[in-house]
PDB file of N, CA and C in Angstrom:
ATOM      1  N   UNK A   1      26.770  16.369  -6.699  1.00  0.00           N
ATOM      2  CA  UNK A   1      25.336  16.257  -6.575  1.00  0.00           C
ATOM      3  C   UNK A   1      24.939  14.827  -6.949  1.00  0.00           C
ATOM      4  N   UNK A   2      24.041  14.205  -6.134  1.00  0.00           N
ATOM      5  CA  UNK A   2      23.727  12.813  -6.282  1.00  0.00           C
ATOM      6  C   UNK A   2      22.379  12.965  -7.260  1.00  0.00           C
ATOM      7  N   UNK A   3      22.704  11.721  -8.310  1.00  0.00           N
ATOM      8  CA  UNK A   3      21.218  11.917  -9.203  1.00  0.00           C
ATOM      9  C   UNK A   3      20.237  10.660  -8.597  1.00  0.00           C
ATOM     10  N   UNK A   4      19.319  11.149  -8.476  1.00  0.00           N
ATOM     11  CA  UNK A   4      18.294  10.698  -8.120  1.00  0.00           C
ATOM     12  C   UNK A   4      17.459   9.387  -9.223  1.00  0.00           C
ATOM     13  N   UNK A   5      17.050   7.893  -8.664  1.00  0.00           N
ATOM     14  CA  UNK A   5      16.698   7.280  -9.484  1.00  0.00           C
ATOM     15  C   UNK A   5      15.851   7.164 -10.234  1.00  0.00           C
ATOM     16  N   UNK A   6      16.233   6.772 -11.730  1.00  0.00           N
ATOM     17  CA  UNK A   6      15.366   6.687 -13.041  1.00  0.00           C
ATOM     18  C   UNK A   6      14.543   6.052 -13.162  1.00  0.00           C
ATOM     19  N   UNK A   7      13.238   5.757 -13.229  1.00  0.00           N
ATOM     20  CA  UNK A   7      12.909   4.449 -13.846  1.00  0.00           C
ATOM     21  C   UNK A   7      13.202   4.792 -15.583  1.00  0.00           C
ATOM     22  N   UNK A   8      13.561   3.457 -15.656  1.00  0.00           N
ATOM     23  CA  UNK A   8      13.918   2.825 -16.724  1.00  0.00           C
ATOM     24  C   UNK A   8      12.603   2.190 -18.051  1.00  0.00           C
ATOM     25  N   UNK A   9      12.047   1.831 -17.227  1.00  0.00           N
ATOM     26  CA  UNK A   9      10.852   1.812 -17.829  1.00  0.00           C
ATOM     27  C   UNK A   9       9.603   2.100 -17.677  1.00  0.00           C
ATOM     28  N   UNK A  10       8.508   2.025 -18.285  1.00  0.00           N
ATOM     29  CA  UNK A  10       8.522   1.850 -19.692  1.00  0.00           C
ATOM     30  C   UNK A  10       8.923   2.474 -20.426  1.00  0.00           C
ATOM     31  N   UNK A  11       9.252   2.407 -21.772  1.00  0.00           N
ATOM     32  CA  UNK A  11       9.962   3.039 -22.605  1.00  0.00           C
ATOM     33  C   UNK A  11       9.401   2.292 -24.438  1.00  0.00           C
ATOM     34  N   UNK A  12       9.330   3.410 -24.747  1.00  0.00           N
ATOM     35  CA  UNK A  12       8.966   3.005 -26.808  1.00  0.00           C
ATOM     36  C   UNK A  12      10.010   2.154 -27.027  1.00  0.00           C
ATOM     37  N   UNK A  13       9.350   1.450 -28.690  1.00  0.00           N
ATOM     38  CA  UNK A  13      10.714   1.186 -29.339  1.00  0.00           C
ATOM     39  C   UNK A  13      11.727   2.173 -29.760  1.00  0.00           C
ATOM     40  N   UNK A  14      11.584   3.438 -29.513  1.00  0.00           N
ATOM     41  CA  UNK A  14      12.722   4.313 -29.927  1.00  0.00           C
ATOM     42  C   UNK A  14      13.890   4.524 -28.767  1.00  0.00           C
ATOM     43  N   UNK A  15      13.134   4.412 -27.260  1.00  0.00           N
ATOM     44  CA  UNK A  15      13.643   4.632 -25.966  1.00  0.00           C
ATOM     45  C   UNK A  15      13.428   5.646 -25.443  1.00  0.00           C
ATOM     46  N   UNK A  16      12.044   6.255 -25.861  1.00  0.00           N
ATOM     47  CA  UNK A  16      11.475   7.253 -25.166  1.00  0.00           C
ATOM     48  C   UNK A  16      10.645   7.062 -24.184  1.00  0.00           C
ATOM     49  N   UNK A  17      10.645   7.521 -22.892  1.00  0.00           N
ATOM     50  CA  UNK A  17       9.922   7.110 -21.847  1.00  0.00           C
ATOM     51  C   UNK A  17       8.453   7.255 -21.982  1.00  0.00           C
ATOM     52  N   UNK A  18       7.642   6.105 -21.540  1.00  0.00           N
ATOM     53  CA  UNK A  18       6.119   6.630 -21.650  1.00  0.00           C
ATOM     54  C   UNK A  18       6.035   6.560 -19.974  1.00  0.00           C
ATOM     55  N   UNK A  19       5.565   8.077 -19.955  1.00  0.00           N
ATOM     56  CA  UNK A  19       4.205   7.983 -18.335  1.00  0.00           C
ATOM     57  C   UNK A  19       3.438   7.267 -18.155  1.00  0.00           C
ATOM     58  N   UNK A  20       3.325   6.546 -17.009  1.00  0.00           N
ATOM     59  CA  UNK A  20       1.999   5.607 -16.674  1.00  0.00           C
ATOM     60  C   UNK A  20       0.896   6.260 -17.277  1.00  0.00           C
ATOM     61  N   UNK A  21       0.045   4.984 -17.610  1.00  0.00           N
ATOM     62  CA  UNK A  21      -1.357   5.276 -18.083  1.00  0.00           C
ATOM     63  C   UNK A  21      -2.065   5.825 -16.774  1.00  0.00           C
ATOM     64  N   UNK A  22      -3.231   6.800 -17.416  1.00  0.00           N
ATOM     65  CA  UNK A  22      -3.768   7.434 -16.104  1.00  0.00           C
ATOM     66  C   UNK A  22      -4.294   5.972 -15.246  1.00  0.00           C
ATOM     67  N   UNK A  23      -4.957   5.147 -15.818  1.00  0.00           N
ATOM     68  CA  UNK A  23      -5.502   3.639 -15.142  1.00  0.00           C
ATOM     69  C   UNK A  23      -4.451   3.225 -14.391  1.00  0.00           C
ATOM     70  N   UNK A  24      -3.383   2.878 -14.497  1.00  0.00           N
ATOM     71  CA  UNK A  24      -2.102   2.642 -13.323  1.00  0.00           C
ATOM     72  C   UNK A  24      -2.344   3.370 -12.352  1.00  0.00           C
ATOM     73  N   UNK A  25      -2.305   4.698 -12.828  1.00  0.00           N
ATOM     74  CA  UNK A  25      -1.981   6.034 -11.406  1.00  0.00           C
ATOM     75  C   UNK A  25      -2.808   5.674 -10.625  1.00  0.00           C
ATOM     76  N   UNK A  26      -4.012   5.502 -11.407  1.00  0.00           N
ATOM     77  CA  UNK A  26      -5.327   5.642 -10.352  1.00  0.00           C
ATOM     78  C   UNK A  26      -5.984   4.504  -9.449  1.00  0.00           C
ATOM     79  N   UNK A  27      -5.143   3.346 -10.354  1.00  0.00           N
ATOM     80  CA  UNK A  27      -5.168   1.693  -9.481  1.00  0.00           C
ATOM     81  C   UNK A  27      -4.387   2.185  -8.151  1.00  0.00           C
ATOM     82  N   UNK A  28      -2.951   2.682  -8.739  1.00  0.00           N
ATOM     83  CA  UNK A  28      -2.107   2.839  -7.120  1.00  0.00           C
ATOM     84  C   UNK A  28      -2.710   3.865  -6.120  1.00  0.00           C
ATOM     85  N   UNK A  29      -3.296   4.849  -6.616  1.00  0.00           N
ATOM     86  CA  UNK A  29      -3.782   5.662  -5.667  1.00  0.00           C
ATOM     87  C   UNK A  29      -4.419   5.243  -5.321  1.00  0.00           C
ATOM     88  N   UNK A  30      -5.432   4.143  -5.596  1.00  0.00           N
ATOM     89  CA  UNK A  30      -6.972   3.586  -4.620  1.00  0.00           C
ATOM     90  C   UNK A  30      -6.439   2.555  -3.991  1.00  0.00           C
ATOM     91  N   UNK A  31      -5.390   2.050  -4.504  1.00  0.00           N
ATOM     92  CA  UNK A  31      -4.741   0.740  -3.610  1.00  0.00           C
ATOM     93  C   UNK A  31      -3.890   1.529  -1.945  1.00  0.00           C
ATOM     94  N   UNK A  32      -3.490   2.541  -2.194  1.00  0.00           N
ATOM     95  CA  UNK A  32      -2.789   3.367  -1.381  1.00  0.00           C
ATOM     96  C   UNK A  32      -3.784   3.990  -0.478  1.00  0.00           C
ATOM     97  N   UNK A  33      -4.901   4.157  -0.565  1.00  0.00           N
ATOM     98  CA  UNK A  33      -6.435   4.550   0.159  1.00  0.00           C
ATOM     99  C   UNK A  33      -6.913   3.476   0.643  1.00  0.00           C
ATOM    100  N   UNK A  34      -6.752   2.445   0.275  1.00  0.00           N
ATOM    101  CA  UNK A  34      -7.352   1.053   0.667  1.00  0.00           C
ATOM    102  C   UNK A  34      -6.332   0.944   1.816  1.00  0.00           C
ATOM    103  N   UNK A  35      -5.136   0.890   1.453  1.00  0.00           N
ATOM    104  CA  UNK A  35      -3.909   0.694   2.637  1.00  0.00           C
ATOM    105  C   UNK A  35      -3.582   1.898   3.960  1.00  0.00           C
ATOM    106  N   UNK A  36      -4.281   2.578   3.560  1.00  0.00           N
ATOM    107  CA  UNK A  36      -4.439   3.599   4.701  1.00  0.00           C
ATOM    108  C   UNK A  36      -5.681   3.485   5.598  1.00  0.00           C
ATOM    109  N   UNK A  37      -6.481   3.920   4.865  1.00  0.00           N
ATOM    110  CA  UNK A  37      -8.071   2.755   5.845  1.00  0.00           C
ATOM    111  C   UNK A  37      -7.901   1.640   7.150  1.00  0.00           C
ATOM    112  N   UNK A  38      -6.913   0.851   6.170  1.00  0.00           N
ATOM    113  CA  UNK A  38      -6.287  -0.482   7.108  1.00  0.00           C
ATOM    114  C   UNK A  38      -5.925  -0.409   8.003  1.00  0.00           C
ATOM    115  N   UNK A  39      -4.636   0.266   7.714  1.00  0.00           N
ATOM    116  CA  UNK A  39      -3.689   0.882   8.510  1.00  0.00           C
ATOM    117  C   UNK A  39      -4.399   1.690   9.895  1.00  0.00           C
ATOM    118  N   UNK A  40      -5.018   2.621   9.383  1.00  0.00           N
ATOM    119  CA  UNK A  40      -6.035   3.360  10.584  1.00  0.00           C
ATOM    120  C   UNK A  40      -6.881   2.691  11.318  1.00  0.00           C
ATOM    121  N   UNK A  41      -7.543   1.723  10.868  1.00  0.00           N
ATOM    122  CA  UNK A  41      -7.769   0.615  11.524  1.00  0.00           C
ATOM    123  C   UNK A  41      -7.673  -0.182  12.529  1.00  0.00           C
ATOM    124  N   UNK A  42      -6.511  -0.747  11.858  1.00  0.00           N
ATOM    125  CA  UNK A  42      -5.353  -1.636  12.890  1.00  0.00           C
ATOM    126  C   UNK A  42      -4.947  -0.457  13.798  1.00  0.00           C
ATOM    127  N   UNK A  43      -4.632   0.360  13.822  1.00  0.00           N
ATOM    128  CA  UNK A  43      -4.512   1.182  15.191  1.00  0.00           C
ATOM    129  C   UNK A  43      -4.980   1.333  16.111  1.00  0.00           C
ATOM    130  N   UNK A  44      -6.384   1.527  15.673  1.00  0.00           N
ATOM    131  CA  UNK A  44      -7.389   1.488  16.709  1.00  0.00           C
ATOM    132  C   UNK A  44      -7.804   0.342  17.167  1.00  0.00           C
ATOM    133  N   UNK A  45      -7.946  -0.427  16.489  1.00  0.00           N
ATOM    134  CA  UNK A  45      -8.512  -1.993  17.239  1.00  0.00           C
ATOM    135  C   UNK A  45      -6.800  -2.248  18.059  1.00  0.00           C
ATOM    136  N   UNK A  46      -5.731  -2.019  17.907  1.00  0.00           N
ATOM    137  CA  UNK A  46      -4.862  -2.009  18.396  1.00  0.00           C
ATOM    138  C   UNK A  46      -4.839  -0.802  20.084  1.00  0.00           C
ATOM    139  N   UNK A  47      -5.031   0.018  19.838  1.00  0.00           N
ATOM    140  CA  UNK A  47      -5.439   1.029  20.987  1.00  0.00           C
ATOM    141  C   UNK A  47      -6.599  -0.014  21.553  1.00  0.00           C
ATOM    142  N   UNK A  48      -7.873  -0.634  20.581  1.00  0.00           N
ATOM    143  CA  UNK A  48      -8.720  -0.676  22.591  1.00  0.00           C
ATOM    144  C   UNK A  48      -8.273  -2.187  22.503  1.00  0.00           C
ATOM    145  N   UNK A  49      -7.450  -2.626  21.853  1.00  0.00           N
ATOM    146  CA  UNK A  49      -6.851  -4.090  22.621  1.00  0.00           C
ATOM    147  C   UNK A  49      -6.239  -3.692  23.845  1.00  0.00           C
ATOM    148  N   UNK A  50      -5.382  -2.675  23.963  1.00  0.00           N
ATOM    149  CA  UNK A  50      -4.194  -2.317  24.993  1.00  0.00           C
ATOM    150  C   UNK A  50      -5.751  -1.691  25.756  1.00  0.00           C
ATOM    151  N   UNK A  51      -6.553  -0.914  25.876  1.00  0.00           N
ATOM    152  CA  UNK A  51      -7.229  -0.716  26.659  1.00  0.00           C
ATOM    153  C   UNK A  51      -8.205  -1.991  27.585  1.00  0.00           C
ATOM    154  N   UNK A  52      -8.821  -2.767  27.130  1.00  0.00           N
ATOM    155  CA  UNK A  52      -9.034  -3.667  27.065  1.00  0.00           C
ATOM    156  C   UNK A  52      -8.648  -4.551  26.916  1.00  0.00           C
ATOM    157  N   UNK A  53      -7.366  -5.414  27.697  1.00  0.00           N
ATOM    158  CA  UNK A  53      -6.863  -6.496  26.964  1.00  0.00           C
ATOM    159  C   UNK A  53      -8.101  -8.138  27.227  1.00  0.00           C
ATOM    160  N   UNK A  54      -7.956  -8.697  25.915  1.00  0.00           N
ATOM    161  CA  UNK A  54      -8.875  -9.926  26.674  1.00  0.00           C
ATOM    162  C   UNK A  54      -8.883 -10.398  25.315  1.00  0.00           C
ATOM    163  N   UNK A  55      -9.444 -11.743  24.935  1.00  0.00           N
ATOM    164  CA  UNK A  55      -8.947 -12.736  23.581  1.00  0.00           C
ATOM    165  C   UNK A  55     -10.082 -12.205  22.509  1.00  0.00           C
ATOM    166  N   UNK A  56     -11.501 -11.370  22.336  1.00  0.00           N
ATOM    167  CA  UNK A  56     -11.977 -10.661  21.511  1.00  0.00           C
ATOM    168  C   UNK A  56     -11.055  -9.515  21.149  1.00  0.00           C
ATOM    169  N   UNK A  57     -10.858  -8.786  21.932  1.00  0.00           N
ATOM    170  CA  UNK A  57     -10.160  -7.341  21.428  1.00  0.00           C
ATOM    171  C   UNK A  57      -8.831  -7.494  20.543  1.00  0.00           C
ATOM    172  N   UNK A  58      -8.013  -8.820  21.274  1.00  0.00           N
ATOM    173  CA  UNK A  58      -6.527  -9.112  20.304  1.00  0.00           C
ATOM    174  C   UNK A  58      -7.385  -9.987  18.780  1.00  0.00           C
ATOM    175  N   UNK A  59      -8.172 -10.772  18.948  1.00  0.00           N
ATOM    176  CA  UNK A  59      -8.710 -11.217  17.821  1.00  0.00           C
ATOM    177  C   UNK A  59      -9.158 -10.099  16.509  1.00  0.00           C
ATOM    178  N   UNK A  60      -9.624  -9.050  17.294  1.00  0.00           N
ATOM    179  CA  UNK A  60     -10.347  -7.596  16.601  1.00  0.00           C
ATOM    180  C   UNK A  60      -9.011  -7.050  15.865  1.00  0.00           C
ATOM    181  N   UNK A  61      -7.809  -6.924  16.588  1.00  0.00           N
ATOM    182  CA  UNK A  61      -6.497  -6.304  16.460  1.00  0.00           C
ATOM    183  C   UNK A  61      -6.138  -6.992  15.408  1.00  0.00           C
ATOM    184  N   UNK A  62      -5.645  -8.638  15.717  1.00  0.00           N
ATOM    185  CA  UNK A  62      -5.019  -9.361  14.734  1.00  0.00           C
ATOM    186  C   UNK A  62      -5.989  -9.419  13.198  1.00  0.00           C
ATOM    187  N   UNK A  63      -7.075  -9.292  13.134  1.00  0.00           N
ATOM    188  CA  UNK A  63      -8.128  -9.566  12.058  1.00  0.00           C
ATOM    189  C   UNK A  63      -7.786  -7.968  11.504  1.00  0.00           C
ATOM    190  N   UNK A  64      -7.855  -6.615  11.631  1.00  0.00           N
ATOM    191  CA  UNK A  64      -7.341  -5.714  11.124  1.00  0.00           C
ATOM    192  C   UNK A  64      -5.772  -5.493  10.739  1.00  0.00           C
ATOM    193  N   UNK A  65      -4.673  -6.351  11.536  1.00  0.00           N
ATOM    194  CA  UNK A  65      -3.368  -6.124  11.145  1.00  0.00           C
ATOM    195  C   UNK A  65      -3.702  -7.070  10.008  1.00  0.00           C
ATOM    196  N   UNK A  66      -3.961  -7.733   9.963  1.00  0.00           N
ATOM    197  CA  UNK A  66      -4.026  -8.641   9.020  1.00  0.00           C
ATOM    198  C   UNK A  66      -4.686  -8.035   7.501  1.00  0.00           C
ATOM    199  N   UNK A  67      -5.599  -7.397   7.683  1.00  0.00           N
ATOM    200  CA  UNK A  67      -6.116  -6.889   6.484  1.00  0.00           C
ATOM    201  C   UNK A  67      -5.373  -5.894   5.692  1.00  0.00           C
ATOM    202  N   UNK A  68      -4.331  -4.898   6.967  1.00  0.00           N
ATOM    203  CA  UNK A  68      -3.444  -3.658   6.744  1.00  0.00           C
ATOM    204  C   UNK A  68      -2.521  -4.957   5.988  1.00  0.00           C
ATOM    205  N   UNK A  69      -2.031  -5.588   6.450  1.00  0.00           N
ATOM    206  CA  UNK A  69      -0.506  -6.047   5.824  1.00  0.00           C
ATOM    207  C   UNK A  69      -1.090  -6.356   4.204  1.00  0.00           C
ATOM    208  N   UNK A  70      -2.078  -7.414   3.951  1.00  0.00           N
ATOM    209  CA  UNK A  70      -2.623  -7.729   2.462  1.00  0.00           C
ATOM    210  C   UNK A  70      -2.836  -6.389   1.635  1.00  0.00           C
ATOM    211  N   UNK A  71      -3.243  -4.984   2.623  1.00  0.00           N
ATOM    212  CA  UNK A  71      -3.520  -4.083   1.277  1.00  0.00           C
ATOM    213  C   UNK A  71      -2.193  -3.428   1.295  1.00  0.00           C
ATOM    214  N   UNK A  72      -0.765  -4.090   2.242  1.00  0.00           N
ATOM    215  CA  UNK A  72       0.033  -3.289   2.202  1.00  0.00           C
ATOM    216  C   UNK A  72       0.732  -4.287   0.459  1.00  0.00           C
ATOM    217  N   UNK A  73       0.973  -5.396   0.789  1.00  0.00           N
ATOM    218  CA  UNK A  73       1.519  -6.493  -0.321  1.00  0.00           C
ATOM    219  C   UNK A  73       0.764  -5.898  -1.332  1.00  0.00           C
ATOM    220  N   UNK A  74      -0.402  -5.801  -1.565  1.00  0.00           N
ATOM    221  CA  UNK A  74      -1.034  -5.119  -3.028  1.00  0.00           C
ATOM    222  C   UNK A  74      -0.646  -3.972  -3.391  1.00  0.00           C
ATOM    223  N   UNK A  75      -0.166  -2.903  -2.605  1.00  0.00           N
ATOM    224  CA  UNK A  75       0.336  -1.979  -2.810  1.00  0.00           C
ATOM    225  C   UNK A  75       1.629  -2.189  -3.378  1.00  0.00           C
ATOM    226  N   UNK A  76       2.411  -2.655  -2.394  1.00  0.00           N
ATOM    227  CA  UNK A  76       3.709  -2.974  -3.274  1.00  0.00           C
ATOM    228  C   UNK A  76       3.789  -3.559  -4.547  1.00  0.00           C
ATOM    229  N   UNK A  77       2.877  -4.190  -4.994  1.00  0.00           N
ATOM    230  CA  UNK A  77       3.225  -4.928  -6.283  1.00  0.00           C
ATOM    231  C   UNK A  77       2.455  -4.238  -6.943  1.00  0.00           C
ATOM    232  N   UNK A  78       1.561  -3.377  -6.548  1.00  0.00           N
ATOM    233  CA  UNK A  78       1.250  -2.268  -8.142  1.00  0.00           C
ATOM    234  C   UNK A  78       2.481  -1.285  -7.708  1.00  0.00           C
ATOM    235  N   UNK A  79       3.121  -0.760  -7.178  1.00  0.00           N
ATOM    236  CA  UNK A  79       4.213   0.466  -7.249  1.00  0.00           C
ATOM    237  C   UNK A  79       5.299  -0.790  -7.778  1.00  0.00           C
ATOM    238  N   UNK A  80       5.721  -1.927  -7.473  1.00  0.00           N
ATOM    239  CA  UNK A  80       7.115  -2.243  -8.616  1.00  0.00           C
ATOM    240  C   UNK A  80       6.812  -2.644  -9.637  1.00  0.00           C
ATOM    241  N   UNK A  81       5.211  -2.703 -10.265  1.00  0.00           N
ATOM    242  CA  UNK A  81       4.867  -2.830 -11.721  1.00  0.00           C
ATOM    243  C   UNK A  81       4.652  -1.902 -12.046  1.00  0.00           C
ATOM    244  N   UNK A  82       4.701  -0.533 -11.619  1.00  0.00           N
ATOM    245  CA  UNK A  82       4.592   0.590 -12.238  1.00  0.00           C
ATOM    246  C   UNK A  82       5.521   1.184 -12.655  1.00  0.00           C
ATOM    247  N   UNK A  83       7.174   0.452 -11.920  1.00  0.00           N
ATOM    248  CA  UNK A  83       8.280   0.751 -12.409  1.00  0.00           C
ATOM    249  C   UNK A  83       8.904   2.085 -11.778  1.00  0.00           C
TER     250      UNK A  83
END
């Protein structure tokens, strides 16, 4: 049976694990809502680019991928500081 990974930290000075503070959880969960928004977004301005192709609609597209990728990078760096 394969064990599944630990985080390691945080941890007391004794080496007892502490659970994220509820304020962490709830940063990543709104950062993870922010990145879904985006995401849904960029799809659609992506759908009526392909419906519409022409240099507003890819501008509309690229200006939402663009916003998805930044709340995707914020996401990632609150989930590997959360450990």
């Amino acid at each position: 049976m394969a064990a599944q990974p630990v985080s390691i930290v945080p941890r007391t000075e004794t080496g007892r694990y502490l659970a994220p503070t509820y304020i962490e959880v709830r940063h990543r969960d709104e950062l993870y809502a922010i990145w879904s928004v985006a995401r849904a977004e960029a799809n659609l301005a992506f759908d009526a680019w392909n419906a519409a192709p022409g240099k507003d609609t890819y501008l509309s597209y690229r200006a939402a991928e663009d916003r998805a990728d930044a709340a995707q990078d914020d996401l990632a760096v609150a989930s590997r500081s959360a450990g």
